[in-house]
Structure formats: C-alpha cells, structure tokens
N, C-alpha and C. Protein backbone atom coordinates (compact mmCIF):
# COMPACT_ATOMS: atom_id res chain seq x y z
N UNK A 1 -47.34 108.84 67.32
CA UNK A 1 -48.39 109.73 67.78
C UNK A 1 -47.84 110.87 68.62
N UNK A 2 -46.46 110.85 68.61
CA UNK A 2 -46.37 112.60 69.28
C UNK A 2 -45.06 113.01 68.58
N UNK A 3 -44.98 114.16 69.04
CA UNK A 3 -43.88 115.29 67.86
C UNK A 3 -42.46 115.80 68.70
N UNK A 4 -41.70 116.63 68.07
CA UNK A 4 -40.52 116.76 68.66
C UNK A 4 -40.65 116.68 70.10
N UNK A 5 -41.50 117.88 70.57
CA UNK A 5 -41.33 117.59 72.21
C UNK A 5 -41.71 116.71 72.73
N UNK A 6 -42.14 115.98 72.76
CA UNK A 6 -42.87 114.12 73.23
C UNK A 6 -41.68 113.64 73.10
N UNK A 7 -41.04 113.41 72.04
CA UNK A 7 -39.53 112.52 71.41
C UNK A 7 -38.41 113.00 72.43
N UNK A 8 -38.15 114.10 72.46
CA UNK A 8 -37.30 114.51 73.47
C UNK A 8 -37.07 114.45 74.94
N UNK A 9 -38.67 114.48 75.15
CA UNK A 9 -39.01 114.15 76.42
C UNK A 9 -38.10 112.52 77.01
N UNK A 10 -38.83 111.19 75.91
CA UNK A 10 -38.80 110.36 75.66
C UNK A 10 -37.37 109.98 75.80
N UNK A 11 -36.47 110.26 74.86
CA UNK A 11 -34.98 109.98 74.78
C UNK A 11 -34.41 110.39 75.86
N UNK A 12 -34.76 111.57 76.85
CA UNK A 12 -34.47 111.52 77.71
C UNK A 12 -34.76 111.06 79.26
N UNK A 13 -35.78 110.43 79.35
CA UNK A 13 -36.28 109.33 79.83
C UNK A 13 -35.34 107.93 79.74
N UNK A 14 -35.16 107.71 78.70
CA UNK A 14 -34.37 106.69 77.80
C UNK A 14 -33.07 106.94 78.74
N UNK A 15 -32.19 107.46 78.10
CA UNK A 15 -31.24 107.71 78.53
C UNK A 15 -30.33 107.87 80.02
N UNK A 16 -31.87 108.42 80.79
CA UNK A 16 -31.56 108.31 82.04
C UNK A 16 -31.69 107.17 83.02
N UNK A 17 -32.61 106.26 82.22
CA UNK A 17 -32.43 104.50 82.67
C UNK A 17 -31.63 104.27 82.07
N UNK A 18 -31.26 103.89 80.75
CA UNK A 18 -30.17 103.22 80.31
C UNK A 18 -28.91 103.50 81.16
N UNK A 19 -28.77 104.86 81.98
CA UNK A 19 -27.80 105.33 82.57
C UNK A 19 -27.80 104.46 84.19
N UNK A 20 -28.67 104.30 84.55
CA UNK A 20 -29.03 103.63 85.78
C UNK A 20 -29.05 101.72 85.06
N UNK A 21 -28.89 101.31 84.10
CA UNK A 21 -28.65 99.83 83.61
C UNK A 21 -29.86 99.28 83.80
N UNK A 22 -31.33 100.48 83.26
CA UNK A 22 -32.68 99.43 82.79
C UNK A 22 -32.70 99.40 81.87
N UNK A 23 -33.09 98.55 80.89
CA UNK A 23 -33.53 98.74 80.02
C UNK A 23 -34.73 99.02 79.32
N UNK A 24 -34.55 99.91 78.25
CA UNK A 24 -35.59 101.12 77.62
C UNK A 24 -35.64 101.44 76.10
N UNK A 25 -36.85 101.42 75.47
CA UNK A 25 -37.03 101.89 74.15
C UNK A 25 -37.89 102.66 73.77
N UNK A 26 -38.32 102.98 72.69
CA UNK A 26 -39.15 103.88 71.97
C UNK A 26 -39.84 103.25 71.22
N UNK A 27 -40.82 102.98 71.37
CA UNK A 27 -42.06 102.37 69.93
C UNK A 27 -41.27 102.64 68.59
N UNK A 28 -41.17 102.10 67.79
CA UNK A 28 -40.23 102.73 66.45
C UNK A 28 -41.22 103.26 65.51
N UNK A 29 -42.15 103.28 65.46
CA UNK A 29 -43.11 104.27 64.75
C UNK A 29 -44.33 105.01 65.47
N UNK A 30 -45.35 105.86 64.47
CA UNK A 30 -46.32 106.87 65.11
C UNK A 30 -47.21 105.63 64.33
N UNK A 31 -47.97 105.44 65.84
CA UNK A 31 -49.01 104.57 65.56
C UNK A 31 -49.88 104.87 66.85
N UNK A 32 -51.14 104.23 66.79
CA UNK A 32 -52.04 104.58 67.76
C UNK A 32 -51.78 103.83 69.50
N UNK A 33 -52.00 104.33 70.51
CA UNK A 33 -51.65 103.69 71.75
C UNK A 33 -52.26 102.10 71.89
N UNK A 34 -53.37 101.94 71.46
CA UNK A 34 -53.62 100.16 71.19
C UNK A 34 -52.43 99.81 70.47
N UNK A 35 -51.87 99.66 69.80
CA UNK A 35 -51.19 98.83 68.89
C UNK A 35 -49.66 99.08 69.30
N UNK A 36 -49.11 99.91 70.20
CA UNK A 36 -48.21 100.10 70.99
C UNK A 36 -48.15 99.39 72.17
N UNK A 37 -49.28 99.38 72.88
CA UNK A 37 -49.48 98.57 73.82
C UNK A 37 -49.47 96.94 73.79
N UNK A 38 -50.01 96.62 72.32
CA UNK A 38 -50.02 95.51 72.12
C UNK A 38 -48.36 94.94 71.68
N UNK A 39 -47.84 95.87 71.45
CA UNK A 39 -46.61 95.68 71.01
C UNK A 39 -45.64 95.13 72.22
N UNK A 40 -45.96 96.09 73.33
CA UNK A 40 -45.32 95.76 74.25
C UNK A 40 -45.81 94.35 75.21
N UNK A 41 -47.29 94.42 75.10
CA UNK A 41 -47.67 92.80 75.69
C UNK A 41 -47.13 92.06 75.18
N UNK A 42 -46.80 91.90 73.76
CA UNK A 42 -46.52 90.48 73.15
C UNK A 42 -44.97 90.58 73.16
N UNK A 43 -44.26 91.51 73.05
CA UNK A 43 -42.96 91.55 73.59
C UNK A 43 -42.20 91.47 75.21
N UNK A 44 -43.77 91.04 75.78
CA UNK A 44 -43.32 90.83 77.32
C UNK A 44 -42.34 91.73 78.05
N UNK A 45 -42.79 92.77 77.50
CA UNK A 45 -42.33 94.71 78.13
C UNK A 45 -43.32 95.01 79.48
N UNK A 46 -42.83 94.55 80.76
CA UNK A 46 -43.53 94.73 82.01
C UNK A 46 -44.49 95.77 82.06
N UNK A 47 -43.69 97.27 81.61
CA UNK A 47 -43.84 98.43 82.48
C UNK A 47 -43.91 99.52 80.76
N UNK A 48 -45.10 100.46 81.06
CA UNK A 48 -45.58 101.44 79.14
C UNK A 48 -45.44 102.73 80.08
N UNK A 49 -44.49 103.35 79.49
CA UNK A 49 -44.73 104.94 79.54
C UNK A 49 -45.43 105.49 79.46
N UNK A 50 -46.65 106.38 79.36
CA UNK A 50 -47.50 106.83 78.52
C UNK A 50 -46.93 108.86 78.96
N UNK A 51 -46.96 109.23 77.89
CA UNK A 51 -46.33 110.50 77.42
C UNK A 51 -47.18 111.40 76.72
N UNK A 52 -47.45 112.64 77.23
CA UNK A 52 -47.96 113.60 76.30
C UNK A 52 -48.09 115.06 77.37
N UNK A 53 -48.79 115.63 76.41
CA UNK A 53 -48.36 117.07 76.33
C UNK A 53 -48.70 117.59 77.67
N UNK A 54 -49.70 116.91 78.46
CA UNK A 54 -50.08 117.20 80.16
C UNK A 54 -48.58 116.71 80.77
N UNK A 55 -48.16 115.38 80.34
CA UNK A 55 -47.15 114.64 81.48
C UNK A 55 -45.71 115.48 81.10
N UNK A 56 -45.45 116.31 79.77
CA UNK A 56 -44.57 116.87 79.63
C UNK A 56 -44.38 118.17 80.85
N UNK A 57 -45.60 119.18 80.57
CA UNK A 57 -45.85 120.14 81.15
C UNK A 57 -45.97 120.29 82.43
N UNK A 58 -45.83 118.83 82.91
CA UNK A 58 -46.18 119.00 84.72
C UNK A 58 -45.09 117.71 84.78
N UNK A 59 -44.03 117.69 84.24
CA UNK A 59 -43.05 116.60 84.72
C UNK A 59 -43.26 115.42 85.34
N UNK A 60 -44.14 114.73 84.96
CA UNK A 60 -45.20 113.86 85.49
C UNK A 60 -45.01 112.61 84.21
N UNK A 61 -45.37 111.00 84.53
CA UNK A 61 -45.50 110.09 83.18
C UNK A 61 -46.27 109.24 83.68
N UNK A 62 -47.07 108.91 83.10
CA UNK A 62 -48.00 107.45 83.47
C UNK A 62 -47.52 106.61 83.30
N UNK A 63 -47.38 105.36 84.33
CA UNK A 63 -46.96 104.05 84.14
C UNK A 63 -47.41 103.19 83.90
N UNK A 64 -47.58 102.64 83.45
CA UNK A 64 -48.85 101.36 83.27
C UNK A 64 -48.48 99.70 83.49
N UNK A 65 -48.24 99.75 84.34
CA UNK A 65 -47.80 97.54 84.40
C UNK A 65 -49.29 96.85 83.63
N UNK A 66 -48.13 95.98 82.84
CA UNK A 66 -49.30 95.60 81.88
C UNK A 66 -49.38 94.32 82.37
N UNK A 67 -49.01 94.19 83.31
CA UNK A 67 -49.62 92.19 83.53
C UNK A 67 -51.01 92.62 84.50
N UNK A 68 -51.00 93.60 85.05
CA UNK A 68 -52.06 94.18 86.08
C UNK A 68 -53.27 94.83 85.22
N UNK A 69 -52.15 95.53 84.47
CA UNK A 69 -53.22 96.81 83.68
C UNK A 69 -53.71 98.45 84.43
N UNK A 70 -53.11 98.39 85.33
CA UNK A 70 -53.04 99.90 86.45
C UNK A 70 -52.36 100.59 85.58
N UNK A 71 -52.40 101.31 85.67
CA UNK A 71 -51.66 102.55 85.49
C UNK A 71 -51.72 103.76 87.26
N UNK A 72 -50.43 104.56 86.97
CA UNK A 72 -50.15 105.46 88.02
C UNK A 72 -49.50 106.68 87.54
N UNK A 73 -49.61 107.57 87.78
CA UNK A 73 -49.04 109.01 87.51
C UNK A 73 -48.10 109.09 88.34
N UNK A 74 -46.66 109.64 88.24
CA UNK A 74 -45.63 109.77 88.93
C UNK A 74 -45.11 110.70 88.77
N UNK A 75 -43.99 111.52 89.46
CA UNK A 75 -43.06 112.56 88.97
C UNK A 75 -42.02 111.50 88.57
N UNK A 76 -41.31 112.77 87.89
CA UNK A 76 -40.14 112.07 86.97
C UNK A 76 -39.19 111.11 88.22
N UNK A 77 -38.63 111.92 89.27
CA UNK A 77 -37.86 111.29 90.54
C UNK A 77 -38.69 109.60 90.75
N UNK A 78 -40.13 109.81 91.01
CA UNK A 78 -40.38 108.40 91.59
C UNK A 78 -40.97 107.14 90.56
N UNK A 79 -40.78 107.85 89.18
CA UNK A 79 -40.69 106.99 88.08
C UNK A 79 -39.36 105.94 88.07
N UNK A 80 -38.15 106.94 88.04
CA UNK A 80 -36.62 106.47 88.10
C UNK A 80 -36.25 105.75 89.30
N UNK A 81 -37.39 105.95 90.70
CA UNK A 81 -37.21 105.08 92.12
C UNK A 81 -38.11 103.52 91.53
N UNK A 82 -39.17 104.01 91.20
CA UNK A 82 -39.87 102.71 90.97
C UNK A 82 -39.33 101.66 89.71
N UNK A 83 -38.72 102.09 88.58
CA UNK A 83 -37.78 101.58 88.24
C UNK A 83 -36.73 100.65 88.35
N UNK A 84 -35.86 101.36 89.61
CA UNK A 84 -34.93 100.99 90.40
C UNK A 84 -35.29 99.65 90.82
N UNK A 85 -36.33 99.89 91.41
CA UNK A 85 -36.70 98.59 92.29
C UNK A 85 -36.99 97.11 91.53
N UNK A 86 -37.82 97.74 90.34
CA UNK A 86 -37.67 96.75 89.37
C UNK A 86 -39.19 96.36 89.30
C-alpha cells in the first residue's frame, strides 16, 4: 500500500535499527493495513510502523504497540530512543 517514497522512507528506517542491533522488516507485499497488522500480531512483532505521505513530510512515524493497541506519533530521533529502550 505505498510507493517509492514510502519504501525508501522505510528501508531507511530499517537500516538505521538494524544499525543500532534491532531488529526490523518490511511487510513483503502491498496489502491493506488490517492484514499487515494481523501479520505482525500473529508473528508476535511488539512494535508497527505506520508510514505515509503526512509521516514522510513532517519526519514523524506512528508507533503502534500491539499488545496495548496505542499508537503514538514521534519524530524520527525519539522513534530510534524509544526503540533503544526496547
């Protein structure tokens, strides 16, 4: 569900945890945010990115802990702090 700039965004997101030793992936196909989400519940994936063309444009990503179900808007810096912490 999103296009080059979403993907790029994304990999580099990726990259910059993998660089800090979290681990991180990419949904492997364009499918709708239910069925992504569900992907990640049943794969017992804590913590969902959520990405698009607002969170690109204002360097910003929604987090979502899925054992809670919150979500939070962050800048990119206190995404990679909250991360950290685990």
């Amino acid at each position: 569900n999103f296009g080059l700039r979403e993907a790029e965004f994304c990999i580099s997101l990726i990259s910059k945890l993998r660089a800090r030793g979290i681990s991180a992936e990419i949904y492997p196909e364009s499918s709708k945010l239910k069925k992504q989400l569900a992907y990640a519940n049943s794969n017992g994936i804590p913590y969902v990115v959520i990405v698009g063309e607002d969170e690109i444009n204002s360097s910003f990503v929604t987090l979502r802990n899925m054992t809670s179900g919150t979500q939070q808007k962050l800048t990119t810096e206190e995404f990679f702090e909250r991360m950290a912490k685990g």
